[in-house]
N, C-alpha and C. Protein backbone atom coordinates (compact mmCIF):
# COMPACT_ATOMS: atom_id res chain seq x y z
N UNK A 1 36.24 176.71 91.85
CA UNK A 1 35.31 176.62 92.94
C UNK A 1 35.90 175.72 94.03
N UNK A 2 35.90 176.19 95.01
CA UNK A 2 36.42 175.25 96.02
C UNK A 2 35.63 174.79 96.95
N UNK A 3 35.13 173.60 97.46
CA UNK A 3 34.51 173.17 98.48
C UNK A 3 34.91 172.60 99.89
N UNK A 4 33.95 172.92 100.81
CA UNK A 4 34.70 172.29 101.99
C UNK A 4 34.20 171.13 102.74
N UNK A 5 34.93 169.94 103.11
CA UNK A 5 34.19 168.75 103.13
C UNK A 5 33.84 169.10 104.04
N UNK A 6 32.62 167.95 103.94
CA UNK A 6 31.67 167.90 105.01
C UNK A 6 32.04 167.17 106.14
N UNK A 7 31.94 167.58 107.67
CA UNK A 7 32.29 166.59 108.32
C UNK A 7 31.57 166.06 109.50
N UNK A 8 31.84 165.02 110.10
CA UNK A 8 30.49 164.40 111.18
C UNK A 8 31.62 164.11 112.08
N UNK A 9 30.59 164.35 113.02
CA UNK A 9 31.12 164.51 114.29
C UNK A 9 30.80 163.45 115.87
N UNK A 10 31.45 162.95 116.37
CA UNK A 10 31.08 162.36 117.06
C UNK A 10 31.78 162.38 119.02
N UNK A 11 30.65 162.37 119.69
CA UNK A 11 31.33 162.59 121.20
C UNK A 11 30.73 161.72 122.37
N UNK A 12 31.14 161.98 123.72
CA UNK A 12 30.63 160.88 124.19
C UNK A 12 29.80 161.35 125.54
N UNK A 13 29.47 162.75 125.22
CA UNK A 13 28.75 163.48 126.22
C UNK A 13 29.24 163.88 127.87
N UNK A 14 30.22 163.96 127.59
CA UNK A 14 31.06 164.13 129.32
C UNK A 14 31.48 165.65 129.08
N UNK A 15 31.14 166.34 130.30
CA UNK A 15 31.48 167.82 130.57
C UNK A 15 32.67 168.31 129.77
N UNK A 16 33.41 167.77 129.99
CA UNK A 16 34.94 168.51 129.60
C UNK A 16 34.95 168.93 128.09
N UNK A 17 33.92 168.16 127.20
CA UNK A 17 34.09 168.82 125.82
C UNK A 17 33.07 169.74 125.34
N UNK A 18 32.35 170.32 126.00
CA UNK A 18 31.76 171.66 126.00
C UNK A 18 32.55 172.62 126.92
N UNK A 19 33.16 172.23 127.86
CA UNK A 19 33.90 173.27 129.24
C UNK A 19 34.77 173.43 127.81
N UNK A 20 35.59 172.69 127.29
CA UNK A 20 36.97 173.06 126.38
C UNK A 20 36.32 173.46 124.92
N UNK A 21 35.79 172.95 124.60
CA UNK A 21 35.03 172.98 123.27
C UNK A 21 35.47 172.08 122.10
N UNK A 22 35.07 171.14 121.64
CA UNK A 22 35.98 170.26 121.05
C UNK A 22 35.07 168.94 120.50
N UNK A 23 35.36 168.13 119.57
CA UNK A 23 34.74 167.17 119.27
C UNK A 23 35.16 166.12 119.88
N UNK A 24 35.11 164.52 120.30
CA UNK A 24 35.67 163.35 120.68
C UNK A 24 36.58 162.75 118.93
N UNK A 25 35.90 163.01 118.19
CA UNK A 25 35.84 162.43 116.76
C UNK A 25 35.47 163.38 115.82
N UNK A 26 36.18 162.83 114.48
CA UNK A 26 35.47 164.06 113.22
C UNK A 26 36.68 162.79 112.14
N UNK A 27 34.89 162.96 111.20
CA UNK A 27 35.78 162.27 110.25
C UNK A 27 35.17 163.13 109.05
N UNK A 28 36.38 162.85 107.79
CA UNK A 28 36.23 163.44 106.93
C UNK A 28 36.41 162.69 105.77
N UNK A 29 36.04 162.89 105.15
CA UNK A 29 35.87 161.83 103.68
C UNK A 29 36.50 160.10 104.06
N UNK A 30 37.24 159.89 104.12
CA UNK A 30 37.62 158.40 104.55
C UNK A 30 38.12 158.22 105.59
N UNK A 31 38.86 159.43 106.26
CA UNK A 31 39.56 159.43 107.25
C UNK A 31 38.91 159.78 108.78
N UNK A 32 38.78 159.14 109.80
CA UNK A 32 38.60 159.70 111.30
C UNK A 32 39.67 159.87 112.02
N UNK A 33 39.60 160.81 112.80
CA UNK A 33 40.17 161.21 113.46
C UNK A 33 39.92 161.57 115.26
N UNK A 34 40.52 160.41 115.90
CA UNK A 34 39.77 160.25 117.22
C UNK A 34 41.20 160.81 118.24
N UNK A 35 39.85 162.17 118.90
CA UNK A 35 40.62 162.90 119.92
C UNK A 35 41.24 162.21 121.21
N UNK A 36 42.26 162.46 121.62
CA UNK A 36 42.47 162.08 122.74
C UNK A 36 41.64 161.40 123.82
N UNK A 37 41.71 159.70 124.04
CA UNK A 37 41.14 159.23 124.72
C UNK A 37 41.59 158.82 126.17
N UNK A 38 40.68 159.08 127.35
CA UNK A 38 40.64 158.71 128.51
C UNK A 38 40.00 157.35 129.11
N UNK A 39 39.91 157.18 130.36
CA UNK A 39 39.83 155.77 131.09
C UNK A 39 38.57 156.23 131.75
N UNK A 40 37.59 157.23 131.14
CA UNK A 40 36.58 157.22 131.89
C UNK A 40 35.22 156.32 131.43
N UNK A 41 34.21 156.63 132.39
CA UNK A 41 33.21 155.70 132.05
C UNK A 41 31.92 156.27 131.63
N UNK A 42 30.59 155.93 131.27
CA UNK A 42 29.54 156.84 130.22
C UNK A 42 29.35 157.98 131.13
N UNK A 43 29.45 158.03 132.47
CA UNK A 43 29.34 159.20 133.15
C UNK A 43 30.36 160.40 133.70
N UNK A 44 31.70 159.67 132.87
CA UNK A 44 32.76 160.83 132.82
C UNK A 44 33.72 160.75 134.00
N UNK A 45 33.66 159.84 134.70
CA UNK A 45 33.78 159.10 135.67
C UNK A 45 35.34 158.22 135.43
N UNK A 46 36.65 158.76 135.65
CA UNK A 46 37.69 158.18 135.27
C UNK A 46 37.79 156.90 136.16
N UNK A 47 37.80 155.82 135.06
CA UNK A 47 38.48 153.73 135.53
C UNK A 47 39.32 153.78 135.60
N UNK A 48 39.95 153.55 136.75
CA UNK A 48 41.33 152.87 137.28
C UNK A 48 42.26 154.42 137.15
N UNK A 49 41.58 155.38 138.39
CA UNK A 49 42.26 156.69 138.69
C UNK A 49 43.82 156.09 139.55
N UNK A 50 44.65 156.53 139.64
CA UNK A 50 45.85 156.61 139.60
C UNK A 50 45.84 157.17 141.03
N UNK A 51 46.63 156.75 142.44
CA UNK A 51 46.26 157.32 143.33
C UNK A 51 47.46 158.52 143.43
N UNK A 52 47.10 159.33 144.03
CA UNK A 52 47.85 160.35 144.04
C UNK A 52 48.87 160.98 145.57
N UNK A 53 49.51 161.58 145.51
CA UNK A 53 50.39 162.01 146.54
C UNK A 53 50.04 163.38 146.99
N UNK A 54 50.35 164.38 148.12
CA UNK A 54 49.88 165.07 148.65
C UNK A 54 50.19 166.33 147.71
N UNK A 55 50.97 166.20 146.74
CA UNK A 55 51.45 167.08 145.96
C UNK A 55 51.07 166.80 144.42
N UNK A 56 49.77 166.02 144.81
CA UNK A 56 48.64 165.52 143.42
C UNK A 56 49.28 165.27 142.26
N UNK A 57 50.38 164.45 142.23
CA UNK A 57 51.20 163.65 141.08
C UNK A 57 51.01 161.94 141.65
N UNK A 58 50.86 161.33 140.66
CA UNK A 58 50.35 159.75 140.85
C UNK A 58 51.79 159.43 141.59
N UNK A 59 51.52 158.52 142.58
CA UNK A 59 52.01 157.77 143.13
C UNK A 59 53.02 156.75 142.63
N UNK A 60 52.17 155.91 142.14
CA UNK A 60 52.50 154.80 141.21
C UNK A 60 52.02 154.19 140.12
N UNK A 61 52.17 153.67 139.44
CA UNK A 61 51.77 153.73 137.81
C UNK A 61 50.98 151.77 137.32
N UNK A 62 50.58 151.74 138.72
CA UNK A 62 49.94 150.24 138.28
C UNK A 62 48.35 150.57 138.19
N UNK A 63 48.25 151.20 137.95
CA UNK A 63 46.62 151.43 136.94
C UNK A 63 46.63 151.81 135.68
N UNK A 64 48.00 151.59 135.15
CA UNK A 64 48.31 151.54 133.19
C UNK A 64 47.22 150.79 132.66
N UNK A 65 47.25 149.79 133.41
CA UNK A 65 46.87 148.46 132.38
C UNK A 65 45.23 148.70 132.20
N UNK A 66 44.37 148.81 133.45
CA UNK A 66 42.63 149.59 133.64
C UNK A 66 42.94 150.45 132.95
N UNK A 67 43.45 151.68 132.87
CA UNK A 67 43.24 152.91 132.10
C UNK A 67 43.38 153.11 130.43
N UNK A 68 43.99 152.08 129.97
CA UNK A 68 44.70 151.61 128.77
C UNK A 68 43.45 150.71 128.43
N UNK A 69 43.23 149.69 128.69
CA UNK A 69 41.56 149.03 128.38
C UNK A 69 40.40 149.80 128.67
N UNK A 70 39.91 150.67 129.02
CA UNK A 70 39.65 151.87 128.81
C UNK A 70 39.18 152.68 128.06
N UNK A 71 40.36 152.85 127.65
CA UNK A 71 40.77 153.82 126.50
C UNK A 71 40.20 153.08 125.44
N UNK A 72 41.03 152.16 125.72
CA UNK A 72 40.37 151.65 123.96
C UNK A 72 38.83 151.27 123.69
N UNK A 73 38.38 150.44 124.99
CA UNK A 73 36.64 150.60 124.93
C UNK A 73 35.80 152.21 124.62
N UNK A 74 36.72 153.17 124.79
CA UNK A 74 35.94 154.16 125.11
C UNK A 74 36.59 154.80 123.12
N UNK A 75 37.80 154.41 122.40
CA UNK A 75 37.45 154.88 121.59
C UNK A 75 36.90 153.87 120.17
N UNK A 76 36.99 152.70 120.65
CA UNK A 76 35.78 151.73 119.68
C UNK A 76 34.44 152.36 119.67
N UNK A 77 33.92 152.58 121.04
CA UNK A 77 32.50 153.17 120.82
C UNK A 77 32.51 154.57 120.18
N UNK A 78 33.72 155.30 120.04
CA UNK A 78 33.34 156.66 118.65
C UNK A 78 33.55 155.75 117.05
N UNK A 79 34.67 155.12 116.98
CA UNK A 79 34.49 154.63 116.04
C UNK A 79 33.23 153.55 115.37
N UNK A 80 32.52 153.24 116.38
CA UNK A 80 31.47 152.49 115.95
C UNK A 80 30.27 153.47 115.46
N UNK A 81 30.54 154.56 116.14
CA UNK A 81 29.58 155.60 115.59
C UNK A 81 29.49 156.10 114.03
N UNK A 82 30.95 155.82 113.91
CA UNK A 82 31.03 155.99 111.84
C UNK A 82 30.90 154.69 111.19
N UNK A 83 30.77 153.47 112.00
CA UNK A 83 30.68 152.36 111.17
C UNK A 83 31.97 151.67 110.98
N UNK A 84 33.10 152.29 111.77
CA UNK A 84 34.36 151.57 112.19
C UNK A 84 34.60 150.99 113.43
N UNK A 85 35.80 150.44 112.78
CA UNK A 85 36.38 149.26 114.05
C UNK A 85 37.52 149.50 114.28
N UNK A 86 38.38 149.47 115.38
CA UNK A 86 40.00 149.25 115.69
C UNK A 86 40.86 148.40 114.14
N UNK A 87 39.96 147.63 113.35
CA UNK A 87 40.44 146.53 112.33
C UNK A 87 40.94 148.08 111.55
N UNK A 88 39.84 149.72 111.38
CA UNK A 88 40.35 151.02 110.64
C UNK A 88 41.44 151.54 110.99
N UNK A 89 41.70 151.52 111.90
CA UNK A 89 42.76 152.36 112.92
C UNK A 89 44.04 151.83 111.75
N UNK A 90 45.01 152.86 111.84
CA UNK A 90 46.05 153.04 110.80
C UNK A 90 47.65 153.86 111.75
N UNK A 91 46.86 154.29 112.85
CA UNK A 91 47.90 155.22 113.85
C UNK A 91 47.39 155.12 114.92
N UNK A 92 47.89 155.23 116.19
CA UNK A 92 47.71 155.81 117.12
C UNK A 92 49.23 156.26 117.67
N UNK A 93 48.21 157.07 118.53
CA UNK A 93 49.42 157.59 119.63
C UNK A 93 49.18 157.80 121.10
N UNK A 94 49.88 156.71 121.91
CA UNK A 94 50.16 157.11 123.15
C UNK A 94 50.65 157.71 124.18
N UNK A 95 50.24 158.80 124.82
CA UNK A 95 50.95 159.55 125.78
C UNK A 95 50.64 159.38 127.24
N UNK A 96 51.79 158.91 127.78
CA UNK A 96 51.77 158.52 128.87
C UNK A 96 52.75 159.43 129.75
N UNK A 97 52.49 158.59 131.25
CA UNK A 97 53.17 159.48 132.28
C UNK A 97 54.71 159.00 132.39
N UNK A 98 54.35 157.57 132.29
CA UNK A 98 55.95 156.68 132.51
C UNK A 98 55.45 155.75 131.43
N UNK A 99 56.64 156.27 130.25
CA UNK A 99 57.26 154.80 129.29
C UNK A 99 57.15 153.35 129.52
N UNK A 100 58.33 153.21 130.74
CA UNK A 100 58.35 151.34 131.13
C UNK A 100 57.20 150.80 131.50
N UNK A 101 56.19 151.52 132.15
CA UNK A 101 55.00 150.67 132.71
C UNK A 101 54.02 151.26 131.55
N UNK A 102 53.99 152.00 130.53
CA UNK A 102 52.65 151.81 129.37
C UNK A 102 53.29 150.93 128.60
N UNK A 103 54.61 150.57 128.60
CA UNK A 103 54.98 149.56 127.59
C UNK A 103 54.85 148.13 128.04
N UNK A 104 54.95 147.82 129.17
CA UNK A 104 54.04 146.31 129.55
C UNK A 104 52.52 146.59 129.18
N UNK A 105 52.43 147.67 129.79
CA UNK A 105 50.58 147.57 129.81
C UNK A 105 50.37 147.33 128.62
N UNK A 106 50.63 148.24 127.54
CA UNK A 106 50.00 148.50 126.26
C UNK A 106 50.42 147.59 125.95
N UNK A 107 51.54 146.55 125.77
CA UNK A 107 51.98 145.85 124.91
C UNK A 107 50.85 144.71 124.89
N UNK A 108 50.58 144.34 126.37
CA UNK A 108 49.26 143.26 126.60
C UNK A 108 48.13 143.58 125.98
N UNK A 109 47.88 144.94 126.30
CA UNK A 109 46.61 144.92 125.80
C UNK A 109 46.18 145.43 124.46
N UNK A 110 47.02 146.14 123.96
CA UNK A 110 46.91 146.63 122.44
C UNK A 110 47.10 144.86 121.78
N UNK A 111 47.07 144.17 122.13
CA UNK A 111 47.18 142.26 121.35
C UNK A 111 45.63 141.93 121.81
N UNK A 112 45.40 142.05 123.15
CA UNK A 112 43.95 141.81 123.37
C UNK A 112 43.12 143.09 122.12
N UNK A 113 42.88 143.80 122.67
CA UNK A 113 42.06 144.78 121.66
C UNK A 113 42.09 144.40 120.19
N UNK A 114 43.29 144.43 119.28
CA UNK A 114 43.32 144.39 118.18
C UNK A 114 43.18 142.37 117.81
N UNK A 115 43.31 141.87 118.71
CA UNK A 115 42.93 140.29 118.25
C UNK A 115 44.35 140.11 117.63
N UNK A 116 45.20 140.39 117.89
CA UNK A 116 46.61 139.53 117.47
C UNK A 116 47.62 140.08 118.02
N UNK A 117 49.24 139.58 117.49
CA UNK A 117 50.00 139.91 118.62
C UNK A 117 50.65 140.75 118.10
N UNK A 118 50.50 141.02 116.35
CA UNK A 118 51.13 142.57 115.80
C UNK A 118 50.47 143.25 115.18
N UNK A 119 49.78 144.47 115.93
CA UNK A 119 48.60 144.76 115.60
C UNK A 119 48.98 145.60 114.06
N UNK A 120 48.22 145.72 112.98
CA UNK A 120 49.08 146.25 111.70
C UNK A 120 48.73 147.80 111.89
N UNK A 121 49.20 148.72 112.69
CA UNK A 121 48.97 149.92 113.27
C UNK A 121 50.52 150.72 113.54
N UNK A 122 50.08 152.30 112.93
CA UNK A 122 51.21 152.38 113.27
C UNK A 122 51.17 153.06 114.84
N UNK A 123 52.23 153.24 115.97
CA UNK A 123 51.97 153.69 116.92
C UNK A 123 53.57 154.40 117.45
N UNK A 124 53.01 155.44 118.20
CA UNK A 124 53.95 156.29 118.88
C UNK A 124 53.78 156.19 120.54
N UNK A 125 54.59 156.07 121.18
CA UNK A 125 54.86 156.25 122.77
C UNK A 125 55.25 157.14 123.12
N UNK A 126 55.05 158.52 123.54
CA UNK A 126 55.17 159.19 124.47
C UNK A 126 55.23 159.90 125.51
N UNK A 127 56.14 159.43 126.07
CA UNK A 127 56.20 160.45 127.35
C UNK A 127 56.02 161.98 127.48
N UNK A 128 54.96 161.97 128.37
CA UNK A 128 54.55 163.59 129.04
C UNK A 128 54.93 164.06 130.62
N UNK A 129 54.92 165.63 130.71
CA UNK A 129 54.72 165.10 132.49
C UNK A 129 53.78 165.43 133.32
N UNK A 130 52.46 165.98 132.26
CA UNK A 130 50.88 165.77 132.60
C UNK A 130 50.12 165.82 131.50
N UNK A 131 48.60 165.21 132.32
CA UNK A 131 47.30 165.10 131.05
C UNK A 131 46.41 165.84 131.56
N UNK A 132 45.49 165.94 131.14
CA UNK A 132 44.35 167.13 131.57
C UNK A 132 43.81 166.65 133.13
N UNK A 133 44.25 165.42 133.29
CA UNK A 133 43.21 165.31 134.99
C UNK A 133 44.81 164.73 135.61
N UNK A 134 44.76 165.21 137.27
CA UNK A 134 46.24 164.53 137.67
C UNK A 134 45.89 162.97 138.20
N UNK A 135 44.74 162.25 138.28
CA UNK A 135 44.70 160.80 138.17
C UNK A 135 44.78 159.61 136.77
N UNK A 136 45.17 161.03 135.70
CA UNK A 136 44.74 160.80 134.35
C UNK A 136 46.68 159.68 133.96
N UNK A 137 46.87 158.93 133.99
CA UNK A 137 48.13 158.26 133.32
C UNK A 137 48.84 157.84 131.86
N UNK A 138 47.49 158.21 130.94
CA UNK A 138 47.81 157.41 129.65
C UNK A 138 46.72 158.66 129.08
N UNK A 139 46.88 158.96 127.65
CA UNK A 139 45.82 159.22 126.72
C UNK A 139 46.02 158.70 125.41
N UNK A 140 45.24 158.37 124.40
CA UNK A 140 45.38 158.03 123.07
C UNK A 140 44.56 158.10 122.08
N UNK A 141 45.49 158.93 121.16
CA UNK A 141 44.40 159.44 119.98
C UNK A 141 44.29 158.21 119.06
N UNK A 142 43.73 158.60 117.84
CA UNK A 142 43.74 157.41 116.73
C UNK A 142 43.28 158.22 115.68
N UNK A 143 43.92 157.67 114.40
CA UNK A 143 43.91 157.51 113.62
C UNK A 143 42.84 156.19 112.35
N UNK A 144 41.90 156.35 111.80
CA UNK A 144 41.66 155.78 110.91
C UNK A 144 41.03 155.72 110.07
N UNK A 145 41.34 154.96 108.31
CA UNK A 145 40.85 155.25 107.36
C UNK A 145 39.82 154.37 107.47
N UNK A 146 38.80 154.53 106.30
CA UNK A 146 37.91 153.53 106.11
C UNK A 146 37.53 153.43 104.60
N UNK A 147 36.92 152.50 104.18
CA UNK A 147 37.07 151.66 102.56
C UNK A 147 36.00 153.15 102.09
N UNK A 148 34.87 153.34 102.37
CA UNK A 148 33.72 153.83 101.78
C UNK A 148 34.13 155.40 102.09
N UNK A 149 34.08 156.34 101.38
CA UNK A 149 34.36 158.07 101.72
C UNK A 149 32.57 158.54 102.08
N UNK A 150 32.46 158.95 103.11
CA UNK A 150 30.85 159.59 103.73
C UNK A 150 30.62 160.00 102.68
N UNK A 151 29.40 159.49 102.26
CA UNK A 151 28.38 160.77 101.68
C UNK A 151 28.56 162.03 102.02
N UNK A 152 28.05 163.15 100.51
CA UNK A 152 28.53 164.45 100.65
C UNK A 152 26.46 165.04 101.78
């Protein structure tokens, strides 16, 4: 007999994930799994947009650091929805527009967020050469387990 876990779902009510169809979050027995996060705000509303050039590619890349704090406010509040914290997080991954400037940014602020200066996470940096919005500079998924497996 085979069963299929059960899973819960969690989002943050902004257009784009009914336009695409998609969850923010889904966790499954111990594990969550948090979709690609943005720098927007409860109204979908992207923090610290990236200004752009006439040929709608960012300019310049000093709104890493807003868009990157952000991000991570915006995916604590899915994880708080299962009863986790950034302390669960086990992976992430960053995709950015430019390397050298998410690697100052993030480096600052992934120490603020996680409360120390090596956060015990594993993480990936990569470079893209777009995200779903062209003021969009950074996205980041996550990864994390948690002690208790959901009720069936």
């Amino acid at each position: 007999m085979t069963t299929t876990p059960i899973k819960k779902i969690a989002n943050h009510g902004v257009a784009w994930e009914q336009a695409f169809g998609y969850a923010q979050a889904v966790r499954v027995k111990d594990t969550i799994y948090v979709s690609g996060q943005l720098s927007h705000d409860a109204d979908g509303k992207l923090v610290a947009p990236a200004v752009l050039d006439a040929g709608g590619r960012p300019v310049d890349f000093t709104q890493m650091e807003g868009q990157i704090r952000q991000t991570y406010v915006n995916a604590k509040k899915l994880l708080a929805e299962f009863g986790a914290t950034l302390d669960d997080v086990v992976e992430e991954t960053l995709f950015v527009l430019d390397v050298p400037s998410a690697f100052a940014a993030g480096s600052k602020i992934r120490k603020e967020m996680y409360g120390t200066d090596t956060p015990p996470v594993a993480s990936n940096l990569i470079g893209v050469s777009a995200l779903a919005f062209p003021e969009q500079i950074v996205e980041i998924t996550f990864r994390a387990v948690v002690d208790v497996p959901a009720a069936p």
